[in-house]
Every structure is written in C-alpha cells, then in structure tokens.
C-alpha atoms as a PDB file:
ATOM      1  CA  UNK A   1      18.584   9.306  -5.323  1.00  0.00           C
ATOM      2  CA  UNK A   2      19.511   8.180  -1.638  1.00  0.00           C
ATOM      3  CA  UNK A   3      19.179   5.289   0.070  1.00  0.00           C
ATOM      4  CA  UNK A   4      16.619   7.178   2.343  1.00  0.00           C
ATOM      5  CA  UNK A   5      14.411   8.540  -0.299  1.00  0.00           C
ATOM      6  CA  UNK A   6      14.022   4.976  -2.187  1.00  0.00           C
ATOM      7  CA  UNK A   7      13.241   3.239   1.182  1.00  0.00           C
ATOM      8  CA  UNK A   8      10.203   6.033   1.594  1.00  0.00           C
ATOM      9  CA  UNK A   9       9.497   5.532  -2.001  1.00  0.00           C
ATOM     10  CA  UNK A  10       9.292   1.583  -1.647  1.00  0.00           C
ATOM     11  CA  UNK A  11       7.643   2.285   1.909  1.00  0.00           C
ATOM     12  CA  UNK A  12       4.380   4.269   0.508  1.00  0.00           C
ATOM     13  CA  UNK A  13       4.349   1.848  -2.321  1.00  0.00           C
ATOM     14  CA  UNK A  14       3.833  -0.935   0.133  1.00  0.00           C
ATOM     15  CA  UNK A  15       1.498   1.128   2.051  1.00  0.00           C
ATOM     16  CA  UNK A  16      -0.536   1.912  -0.832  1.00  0.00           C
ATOM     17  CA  UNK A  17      -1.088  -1.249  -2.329  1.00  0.00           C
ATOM     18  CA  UNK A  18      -1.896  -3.015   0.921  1.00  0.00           C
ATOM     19  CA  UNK A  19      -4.498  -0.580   1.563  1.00  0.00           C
ATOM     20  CA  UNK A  20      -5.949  -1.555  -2.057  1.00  0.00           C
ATOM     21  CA  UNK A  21      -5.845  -5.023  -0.981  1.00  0.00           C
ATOM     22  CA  UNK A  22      -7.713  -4.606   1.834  1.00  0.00           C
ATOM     23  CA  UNK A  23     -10.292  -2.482   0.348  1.00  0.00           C
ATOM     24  CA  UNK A  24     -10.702  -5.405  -2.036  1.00  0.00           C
ATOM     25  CA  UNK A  25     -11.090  -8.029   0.454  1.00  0.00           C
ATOM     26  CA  UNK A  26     -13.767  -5.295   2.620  1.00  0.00           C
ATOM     27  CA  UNK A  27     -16.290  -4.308  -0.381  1.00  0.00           C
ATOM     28  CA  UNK A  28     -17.493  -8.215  -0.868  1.00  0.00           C
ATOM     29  CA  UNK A  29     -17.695  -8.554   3.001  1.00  0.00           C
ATOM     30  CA  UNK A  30     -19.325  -5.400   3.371  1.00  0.00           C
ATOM     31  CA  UNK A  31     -22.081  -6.648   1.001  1.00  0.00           C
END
C-alpha cells in the first residue's frame, strides 16, 4: 500500500465519521 492510497483511506474515514457526527448533533435539533 502507498503513501497515497492510505492518505485517501484515512481521508474518507475522516469524512465519514464527521458526517456521522453531525447527523448526530442535527436529529435532536431537528426535533
């Protein structure tokens, strides 16, 4: 695995679980 490939991998896992947090700070807001 390249350097390139892990920084996408770590990239989308960021992404991914910032978009979870935010989706779980929205829904009680929301309501």
């Amino acid at each position: 695995m390249d350097a390139q490939a892990k920084k996408a991998l770590f990239r989308a896992k960021l992404k991914e679980s910032s978009q979870k947090r935010d989706k779980r700070i929205d829904s009680p807001l929301v309501r």
